[in-house]
N, C-alpha and C. Protein backbone atom coordinates (compact mmCIF):
# COMPACT_ATOMS: atom_id res chain seq x y z
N UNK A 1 87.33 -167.03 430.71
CA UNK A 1 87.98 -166.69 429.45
C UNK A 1 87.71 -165.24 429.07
N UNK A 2 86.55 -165.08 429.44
CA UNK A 2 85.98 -163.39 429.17
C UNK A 2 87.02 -162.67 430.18
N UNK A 3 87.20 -163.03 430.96
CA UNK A 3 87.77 -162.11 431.89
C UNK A 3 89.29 -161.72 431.69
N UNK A 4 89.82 -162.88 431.03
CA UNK A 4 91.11 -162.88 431.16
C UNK A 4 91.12 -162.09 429.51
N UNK A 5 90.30 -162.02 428.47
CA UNK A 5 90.18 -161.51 427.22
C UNK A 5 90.35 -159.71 427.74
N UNK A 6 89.41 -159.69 428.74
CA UNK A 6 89.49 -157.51 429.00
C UNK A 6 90.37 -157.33 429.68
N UNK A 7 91.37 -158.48 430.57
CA UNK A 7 92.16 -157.86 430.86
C UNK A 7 93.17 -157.83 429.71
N UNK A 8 93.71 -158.44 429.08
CA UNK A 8 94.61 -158.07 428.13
C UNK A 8 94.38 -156.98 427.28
N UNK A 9 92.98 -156.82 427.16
CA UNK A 9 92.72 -155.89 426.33
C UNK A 9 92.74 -154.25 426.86
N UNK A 10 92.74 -154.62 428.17
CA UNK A 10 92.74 -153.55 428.81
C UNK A 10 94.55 -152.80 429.22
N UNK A 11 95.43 -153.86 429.74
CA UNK A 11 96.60 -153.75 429.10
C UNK A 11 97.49 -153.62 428.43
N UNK A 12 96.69 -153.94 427.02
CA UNK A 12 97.13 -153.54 425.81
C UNK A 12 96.98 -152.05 425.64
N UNK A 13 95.71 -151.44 426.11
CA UNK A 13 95.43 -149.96 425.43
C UNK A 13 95.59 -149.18 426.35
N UNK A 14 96.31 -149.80 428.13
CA UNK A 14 96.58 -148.68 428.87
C UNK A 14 97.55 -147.54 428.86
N UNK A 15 98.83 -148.21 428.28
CA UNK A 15 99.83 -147.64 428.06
C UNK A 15 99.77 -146.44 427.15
N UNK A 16 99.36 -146.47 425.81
CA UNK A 16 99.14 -144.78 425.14
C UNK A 16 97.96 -144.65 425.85
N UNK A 17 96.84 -144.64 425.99
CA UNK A 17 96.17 -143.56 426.41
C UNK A 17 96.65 -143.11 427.93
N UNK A 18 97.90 -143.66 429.06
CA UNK A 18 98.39 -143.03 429.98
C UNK A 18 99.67 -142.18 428.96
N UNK A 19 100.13 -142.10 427.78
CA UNK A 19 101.06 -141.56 427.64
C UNK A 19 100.24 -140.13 426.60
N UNK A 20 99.46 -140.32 426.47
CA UNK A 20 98.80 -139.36 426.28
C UNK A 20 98.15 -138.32 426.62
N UNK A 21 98.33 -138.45 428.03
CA UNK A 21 97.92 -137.91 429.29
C UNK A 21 98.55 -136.64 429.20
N UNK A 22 99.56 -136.54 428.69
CA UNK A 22 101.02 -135.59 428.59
C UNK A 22 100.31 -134.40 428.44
N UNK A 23 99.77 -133.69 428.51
CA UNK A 23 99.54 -132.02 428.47
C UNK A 23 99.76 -131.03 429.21
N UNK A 24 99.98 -129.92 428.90
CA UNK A 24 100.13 -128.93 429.55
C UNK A 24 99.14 -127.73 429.16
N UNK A 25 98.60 -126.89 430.11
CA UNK A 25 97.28 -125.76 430.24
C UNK A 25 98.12 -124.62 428.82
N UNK A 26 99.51 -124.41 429.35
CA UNK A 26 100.24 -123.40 429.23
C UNK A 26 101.15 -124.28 427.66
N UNK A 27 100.56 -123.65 426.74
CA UNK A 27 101.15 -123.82 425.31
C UNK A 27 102.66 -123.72 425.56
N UNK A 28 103.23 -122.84 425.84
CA UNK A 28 104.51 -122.54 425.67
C UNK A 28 105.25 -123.57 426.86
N UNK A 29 104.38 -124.09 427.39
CA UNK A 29 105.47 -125.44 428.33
C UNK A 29 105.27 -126.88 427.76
N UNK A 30 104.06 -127.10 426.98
CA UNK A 30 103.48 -128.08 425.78
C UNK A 30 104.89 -128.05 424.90
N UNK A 31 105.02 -126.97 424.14
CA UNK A 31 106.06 -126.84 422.79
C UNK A 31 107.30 -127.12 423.75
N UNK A 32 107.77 -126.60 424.67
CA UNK A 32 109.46 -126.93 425.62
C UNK A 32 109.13 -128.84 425.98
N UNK A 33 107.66 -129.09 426.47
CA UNK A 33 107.78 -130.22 426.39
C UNK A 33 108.30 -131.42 425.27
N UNK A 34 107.11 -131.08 424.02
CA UNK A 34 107.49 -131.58 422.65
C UNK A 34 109.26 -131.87 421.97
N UNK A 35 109.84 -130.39 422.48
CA UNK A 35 110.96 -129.73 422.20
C UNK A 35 111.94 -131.02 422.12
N UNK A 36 111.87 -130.98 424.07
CA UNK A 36 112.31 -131.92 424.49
C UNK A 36 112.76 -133.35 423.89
N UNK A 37 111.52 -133.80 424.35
CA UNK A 37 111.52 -135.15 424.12
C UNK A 37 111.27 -135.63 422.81
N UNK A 38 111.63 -134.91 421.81
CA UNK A 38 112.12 -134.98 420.45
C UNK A 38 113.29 -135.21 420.39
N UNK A 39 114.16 -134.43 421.46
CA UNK A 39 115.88 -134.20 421.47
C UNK A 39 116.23 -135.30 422.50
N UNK A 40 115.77 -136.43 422.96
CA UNK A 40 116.06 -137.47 423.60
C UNK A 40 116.62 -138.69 422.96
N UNK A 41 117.33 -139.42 423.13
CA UNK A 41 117.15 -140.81 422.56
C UNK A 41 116.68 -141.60 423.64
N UNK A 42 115.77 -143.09 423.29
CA UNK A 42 115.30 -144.18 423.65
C UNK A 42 116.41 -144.71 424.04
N UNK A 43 117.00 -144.92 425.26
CA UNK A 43 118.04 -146.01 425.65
C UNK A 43 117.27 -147.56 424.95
N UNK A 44 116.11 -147.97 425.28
CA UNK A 44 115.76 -149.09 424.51
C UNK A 44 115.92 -149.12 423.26
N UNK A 45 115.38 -148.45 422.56
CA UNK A 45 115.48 -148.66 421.04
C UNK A 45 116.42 -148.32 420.86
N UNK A 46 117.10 -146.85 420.63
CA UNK A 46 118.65 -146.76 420.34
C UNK A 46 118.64 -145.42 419.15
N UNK A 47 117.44 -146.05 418.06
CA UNK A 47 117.10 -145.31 417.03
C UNK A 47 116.09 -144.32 417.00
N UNK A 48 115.12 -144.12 418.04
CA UNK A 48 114.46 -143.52 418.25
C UNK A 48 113.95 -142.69 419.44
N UNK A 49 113.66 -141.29 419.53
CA UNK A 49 113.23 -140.46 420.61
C UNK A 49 112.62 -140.96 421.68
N UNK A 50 112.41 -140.27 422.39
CA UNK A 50 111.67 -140.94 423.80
C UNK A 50 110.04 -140.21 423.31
N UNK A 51 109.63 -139.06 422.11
CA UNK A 51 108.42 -139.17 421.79
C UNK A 51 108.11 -140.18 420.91
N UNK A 52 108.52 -140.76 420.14
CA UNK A 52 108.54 -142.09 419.37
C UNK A 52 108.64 -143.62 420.15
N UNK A 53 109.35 -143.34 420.65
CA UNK A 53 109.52 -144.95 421.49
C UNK A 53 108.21 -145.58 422.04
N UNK A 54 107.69 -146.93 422.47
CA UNK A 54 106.61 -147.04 423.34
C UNK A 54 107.17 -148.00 424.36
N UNK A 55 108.86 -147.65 424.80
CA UNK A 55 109.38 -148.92 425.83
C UNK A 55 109.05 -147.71 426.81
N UNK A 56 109.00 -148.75 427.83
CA UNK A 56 108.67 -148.48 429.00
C UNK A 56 109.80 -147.20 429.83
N UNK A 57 110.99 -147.52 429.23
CA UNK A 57 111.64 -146.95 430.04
C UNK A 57 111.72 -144.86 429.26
N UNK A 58 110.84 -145.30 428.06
CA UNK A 58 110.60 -143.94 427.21
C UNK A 58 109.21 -143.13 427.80
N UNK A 59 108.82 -143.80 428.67
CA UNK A 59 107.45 -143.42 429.01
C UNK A 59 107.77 -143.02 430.08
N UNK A 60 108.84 -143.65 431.00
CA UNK A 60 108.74 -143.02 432.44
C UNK A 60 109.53 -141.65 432.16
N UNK A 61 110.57 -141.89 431.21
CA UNK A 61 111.30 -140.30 430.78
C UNK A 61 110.43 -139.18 430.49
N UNK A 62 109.19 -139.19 429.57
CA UNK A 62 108.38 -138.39 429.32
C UNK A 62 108.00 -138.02 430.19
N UNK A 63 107.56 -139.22 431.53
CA UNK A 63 106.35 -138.11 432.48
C UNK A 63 107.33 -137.82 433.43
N UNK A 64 108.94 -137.70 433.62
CA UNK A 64 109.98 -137.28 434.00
C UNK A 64 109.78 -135.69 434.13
N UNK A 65 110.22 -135.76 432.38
CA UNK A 65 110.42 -134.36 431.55
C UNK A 65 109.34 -133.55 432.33
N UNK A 66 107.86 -134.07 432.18
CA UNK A 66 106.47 -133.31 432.13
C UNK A 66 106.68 -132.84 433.45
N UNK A 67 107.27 -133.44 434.84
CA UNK A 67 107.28 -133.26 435.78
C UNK A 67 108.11 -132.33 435.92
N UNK A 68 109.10 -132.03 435.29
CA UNK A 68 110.03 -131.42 435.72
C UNK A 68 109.94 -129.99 435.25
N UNK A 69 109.22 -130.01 433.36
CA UNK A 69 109.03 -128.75 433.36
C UNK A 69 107.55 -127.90 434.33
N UNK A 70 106.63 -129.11 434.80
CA UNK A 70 105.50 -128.67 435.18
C UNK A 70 106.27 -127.82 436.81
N UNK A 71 107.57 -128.46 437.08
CA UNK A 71 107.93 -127.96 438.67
C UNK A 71 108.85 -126.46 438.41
N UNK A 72 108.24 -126.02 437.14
CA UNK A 72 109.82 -124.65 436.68
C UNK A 72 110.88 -124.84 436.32
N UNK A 73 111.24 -126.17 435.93
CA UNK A 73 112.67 -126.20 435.68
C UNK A 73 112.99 -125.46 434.34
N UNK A 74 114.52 -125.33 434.07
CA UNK A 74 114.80 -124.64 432.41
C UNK A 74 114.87 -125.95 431.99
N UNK A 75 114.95 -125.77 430.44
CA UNK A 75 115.25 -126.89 429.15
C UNK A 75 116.95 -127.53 429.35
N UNK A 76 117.63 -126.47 430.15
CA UNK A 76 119.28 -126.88 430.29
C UNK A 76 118.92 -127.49 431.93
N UNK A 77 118.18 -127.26 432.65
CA UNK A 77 117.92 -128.34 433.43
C UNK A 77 117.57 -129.67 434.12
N UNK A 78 116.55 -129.44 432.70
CA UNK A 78 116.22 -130.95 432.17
C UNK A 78 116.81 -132.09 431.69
N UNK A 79 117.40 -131.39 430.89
CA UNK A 79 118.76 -132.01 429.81
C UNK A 79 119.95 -132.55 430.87
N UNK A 80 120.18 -131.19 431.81
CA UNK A 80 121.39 -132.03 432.78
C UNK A 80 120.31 -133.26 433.96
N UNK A 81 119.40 -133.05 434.24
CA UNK A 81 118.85 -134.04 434.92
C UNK A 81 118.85 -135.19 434.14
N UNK A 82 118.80 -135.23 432.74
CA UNK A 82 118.62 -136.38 432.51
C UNK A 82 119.50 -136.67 431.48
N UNK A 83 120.99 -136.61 431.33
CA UNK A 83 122.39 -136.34 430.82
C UNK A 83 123.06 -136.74 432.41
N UNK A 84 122.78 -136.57 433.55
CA UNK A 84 123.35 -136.95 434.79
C UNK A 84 123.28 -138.51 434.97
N UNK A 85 121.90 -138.87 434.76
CA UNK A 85 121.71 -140.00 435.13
C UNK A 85 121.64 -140.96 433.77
N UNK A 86 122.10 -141.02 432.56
CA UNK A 86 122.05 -141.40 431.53
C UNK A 86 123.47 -140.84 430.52
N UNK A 87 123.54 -140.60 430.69
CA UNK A 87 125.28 -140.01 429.91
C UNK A 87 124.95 -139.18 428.68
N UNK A 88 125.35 -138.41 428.18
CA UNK A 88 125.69 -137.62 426.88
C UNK A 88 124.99 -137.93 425.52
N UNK A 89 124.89 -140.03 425.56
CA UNK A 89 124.39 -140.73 424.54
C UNK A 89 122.52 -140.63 424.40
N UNK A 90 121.88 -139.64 425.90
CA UNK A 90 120.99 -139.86 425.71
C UNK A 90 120.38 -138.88 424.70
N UNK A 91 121.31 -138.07 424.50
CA UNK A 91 121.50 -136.52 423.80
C UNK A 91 121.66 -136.99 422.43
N UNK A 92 120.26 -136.45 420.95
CA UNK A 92 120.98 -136.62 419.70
C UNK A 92 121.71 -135.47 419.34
N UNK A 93 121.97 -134.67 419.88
CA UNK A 93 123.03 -133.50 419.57
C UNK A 93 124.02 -133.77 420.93
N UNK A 94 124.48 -134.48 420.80
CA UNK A 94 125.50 -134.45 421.99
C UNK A 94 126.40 -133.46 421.64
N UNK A 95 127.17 -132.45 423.20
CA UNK A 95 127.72 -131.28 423.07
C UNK A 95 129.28 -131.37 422.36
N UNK A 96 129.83 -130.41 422.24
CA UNK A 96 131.21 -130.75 421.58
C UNK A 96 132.37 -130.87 422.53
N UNK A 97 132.67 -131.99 422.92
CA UNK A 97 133.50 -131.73 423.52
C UNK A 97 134.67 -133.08 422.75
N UNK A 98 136.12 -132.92 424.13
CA UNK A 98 137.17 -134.14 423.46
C UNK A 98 136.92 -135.00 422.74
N UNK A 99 135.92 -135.84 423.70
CA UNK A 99 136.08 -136.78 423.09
C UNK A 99 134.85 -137.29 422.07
N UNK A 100 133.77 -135.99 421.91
CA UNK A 100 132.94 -136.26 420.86
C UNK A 100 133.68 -135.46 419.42
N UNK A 101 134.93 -134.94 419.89
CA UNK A 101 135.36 -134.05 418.63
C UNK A 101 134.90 -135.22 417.34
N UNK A 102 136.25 -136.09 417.34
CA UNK A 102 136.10 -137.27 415.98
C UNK A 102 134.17 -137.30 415.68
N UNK A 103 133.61 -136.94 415.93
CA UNK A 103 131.62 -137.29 415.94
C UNK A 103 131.43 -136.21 415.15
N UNK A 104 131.73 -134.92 415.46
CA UNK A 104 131.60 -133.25 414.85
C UNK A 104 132.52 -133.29 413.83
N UNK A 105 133.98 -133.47 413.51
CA UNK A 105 134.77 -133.55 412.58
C UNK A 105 134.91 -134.49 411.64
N UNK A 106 134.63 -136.15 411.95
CA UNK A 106 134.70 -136.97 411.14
C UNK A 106 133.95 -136.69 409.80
N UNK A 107 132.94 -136.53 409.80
CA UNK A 107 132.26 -136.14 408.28
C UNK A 107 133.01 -134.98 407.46
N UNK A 108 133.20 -134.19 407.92
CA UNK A 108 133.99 -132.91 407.50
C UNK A 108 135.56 -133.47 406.56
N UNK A 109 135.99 -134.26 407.86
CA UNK A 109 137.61 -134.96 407.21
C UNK A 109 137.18 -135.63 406.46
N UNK A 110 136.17 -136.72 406.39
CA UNK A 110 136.16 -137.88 405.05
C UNK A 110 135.97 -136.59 403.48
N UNK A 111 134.95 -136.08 403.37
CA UNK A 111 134.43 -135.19 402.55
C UNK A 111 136.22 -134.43 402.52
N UNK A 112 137.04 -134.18 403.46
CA UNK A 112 138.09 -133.06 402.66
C UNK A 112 138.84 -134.60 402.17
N UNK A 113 139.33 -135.87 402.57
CA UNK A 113 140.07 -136.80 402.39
C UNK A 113 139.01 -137.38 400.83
N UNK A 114 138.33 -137.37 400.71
CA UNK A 114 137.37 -137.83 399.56
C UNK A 114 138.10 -136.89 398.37
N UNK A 115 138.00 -135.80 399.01
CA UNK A 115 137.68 -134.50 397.65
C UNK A 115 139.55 -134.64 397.25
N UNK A 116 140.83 -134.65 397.88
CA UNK A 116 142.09 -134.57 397.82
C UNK A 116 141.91 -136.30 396.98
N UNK A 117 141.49 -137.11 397.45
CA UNK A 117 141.55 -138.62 396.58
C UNK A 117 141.05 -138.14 395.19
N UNK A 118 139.79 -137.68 394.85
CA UNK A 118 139.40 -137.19 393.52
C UNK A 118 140.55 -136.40 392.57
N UNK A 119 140.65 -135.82 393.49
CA UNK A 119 141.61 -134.43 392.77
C UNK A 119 142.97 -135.00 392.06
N UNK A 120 143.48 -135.58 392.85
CA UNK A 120 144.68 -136.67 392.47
C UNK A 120 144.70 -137.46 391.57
N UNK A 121 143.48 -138.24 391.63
CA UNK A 121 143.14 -139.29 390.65
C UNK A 121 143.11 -138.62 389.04
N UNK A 122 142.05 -137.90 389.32
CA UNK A 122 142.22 -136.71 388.33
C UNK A 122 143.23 -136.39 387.28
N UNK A 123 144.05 -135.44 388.26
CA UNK A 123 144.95 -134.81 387.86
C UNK A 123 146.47 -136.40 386.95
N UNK A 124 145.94 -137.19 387.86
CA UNK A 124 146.76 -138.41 387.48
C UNK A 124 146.05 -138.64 385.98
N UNK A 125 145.10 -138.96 386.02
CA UNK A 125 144.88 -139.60 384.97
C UNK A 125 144.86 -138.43 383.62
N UNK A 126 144.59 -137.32 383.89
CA UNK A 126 145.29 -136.38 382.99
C UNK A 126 146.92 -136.40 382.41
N UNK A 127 147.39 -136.29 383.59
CA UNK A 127 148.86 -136.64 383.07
C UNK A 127 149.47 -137.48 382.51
N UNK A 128 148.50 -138.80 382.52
CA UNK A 128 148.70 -140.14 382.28
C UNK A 128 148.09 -140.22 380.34
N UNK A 129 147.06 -138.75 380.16
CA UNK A 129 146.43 -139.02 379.11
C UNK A 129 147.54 -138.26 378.03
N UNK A 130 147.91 -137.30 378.87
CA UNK A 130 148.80 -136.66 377.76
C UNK A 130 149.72 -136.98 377.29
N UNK A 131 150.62 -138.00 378.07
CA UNK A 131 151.62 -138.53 377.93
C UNK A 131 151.39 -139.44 377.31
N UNK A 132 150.56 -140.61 376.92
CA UNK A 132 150.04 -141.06 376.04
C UNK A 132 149.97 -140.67 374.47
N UNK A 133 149.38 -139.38 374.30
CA UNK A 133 149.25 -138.76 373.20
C UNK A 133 150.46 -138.44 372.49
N UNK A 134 151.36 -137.99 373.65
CA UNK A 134 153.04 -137.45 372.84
C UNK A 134 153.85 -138.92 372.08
N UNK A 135 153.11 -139.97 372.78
CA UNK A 135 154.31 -141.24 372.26
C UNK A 135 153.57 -141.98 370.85
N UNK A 136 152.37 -141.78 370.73
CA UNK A 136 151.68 -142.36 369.84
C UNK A 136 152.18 -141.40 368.67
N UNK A 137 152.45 -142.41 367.51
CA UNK A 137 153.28 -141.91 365.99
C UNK A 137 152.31 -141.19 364.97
């Protein structure tokens, strides 16, 4: 029973302290690391970064990244290494293109379609007040 108690316990606490492992000598490949995997999404979770996540498949991305900047790669290399094998969605700034236009514009159109509904209403119910006023004796 003891035995089977440290191993769980030992399984339980392997995972962050191996994801913690993550360092770099050289500060300025630490911060491109951080950078990074801030600007990832968790295919598991959905809602959260691959520095936030603790699924498995967020952990092998990290020591991905670490590997990749530790081998010289750029930050646009990284991104396409792992935008190649994961699609666009793994990106929370996904780039602008066709068919993310409606993603970049939609907020923009509701806010101008919002503000033209106000304005109308408005202007309606003004017209609606004055005209009121002229018929009353």
């Amino acid at each position: 029973m003891k035995l089977l108690l440290i191993a769980t316990a030992a399984l339980t606490f392997a995972t962050p302290l191996h994801a913690a492992d993550l360092r770099f000598d050289d500060p300025r490949k630490q911060e491109r690391y951080e950078t990074l995997i801030n600007e990832l999404r968790c295919l598991v979770c959905q809602n959260q970064t691959i520095a936030d996540s603790n699924a498995e498949l967020a952990l092998d991305l990290r020591e991905k990244v670490a590997e990749l900047i530790a081998d010289g790669k750029s930050d646009a290399e990284v991104i396409e290494f792992v935008t190649a094998r994961y699609g666009d969605f793994v990106l929370y700034r996904p780039p602008v293109q066709s068919n993310t236009l409606l993603l970049w514009l939609g907020p923009l159109l509701l806010l101008v379609i919002a503000g033209t509904a106000l304005i109308l209403t408005v202007r309606h119910r003004a017209k609606f007040a004055d005209s009121d006023e002229e018929c009353t004796p």
